[in-house]
C-alpha atoms as a PDB file:
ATOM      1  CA  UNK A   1     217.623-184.197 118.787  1.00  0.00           C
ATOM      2  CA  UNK A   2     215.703-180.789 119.007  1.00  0.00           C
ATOM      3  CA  UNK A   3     212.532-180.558 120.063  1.00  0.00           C
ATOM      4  CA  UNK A   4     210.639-176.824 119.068  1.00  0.00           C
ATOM      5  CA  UNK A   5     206.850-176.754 119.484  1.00  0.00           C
ATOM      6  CA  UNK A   6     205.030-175.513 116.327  1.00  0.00           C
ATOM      7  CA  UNK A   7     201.346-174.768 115.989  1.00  0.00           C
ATOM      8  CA  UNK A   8     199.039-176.655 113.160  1.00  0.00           C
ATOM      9  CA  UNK A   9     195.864-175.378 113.514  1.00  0.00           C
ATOM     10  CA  UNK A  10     194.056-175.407 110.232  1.00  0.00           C
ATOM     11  CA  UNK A  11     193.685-179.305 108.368  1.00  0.00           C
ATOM     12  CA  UNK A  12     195.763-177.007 105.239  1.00  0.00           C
ATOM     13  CA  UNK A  13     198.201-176.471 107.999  1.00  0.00           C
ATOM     14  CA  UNK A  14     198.674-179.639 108.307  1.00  0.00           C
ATOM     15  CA  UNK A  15     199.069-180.836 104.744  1.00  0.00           C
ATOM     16  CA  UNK A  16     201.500-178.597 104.086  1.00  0.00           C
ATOM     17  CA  UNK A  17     203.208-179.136 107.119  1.00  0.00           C
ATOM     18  CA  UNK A  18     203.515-182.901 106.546  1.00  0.00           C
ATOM     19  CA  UNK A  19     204.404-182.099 102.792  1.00  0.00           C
ATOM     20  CA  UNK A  20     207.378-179.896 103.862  1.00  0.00           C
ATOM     21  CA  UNK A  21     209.078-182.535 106.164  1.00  0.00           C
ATOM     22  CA  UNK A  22     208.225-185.306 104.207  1.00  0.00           C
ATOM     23  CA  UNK A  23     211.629-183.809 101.998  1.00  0.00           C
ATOM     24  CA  UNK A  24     214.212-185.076 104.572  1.00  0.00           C
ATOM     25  CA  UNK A  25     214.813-188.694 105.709  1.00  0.00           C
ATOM     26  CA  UNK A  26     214.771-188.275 109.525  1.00  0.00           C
ATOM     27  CA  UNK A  27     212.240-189.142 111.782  1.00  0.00           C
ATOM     28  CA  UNK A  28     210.022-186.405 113.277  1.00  0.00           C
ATOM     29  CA  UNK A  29     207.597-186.829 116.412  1.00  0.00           C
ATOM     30  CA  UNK A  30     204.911-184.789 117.446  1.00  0.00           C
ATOM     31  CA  UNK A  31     204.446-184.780 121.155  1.00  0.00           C
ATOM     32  CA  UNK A  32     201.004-183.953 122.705  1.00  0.00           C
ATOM     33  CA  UNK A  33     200.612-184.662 126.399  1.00  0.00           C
ATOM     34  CA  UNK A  34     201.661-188.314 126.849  1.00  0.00           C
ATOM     35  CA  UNK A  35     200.487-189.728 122.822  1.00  0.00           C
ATOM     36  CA  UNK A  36     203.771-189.313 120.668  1.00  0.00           C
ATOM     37  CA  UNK A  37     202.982-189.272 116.820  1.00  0.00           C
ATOM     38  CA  UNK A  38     205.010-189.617 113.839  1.00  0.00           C
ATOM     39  CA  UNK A  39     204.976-186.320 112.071  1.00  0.00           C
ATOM     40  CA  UNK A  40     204.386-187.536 109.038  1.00  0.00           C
ATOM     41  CA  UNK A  41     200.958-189.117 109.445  1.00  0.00           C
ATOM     42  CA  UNK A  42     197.856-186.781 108.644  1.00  0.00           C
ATOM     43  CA  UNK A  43     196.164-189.451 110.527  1.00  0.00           C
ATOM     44  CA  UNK A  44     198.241-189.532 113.732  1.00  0.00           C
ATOM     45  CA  UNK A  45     198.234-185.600 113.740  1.00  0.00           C
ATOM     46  CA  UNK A  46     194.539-185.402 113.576  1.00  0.00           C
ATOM     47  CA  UNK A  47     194.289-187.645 116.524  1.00  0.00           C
ATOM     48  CA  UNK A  48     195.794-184.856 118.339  1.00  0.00           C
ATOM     49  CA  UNK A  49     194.348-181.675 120.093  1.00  0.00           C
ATOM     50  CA  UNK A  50     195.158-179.204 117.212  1.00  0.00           C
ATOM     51  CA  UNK A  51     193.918-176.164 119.489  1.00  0.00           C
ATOM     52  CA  UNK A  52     197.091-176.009 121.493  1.00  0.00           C
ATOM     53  CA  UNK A  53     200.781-175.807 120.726  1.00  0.00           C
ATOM     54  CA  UNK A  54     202.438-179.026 120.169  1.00  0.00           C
ATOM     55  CA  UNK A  55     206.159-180.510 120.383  1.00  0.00           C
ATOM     56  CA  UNK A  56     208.069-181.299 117.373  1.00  0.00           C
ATOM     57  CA  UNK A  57     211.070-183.813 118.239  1.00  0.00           C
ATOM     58  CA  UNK A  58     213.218-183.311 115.498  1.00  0.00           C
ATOM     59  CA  UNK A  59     215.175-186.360 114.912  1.00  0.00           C
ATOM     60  CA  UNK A  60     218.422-185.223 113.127  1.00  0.00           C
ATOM     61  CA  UNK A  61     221.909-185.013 113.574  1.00  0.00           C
ATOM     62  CA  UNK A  62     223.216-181.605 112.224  1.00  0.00           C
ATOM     63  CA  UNK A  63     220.942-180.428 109.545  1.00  0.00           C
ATOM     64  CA  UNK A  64     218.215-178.803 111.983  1.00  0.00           C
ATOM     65  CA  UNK A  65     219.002-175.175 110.515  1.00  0.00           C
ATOM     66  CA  UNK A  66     217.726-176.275 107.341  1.00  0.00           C
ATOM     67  CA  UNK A  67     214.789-178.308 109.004  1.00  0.00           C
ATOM     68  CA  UNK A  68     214.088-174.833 111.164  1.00  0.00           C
ATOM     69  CA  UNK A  69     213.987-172.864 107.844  1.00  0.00           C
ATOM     70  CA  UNK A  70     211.756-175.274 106.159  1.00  0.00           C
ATOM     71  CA  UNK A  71     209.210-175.210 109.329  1.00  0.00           C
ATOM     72  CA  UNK A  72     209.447-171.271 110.081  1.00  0.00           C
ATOM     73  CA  UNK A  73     205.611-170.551 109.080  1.00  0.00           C
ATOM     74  CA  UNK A  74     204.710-173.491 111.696  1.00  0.00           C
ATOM     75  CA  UNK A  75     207.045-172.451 114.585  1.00  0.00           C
ATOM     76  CA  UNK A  76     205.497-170.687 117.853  1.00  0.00           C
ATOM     77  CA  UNK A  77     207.423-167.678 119.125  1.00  0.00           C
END
């Protein structure tokens, strides 16, 4: 597991962001103070305080360069 925290703040952010992971089959949870989400509900993400920076757990055993290129416009530095 990796966990990198990624900022989604804009609802076309967010879309696109659940778009782009929907394309692998591991599990991906957003982590927000003590509520963990899955990653690839619109609905659970917009329960969330977008405002902030938020953990992404990423839920995969090897492949995380690919997942990391995927997710680049998302990532916080």
């Amino acid at each position: 597991m990796k966990t990198v925290q990624i900022s989604l703040n804009s609802i076309d952010k967010v879309k696109s962001f659940v778009n782009s992971i929907s394309q692998f089959d591991y599990d991906f949870d957003l982590i927000s103070g003590r509520y963990v989400i899955d990653a690839k509900s619109i609905m659970g993400i917009f329960s969330l305080d977008l405002s902030k920076p938020i953990d992404l757990a990423i839920h995969s055993g090897d492949n995380t360069d690919e997942i990391l290129e995927v997710i680049k416009p998302y990532l916080v530095d």
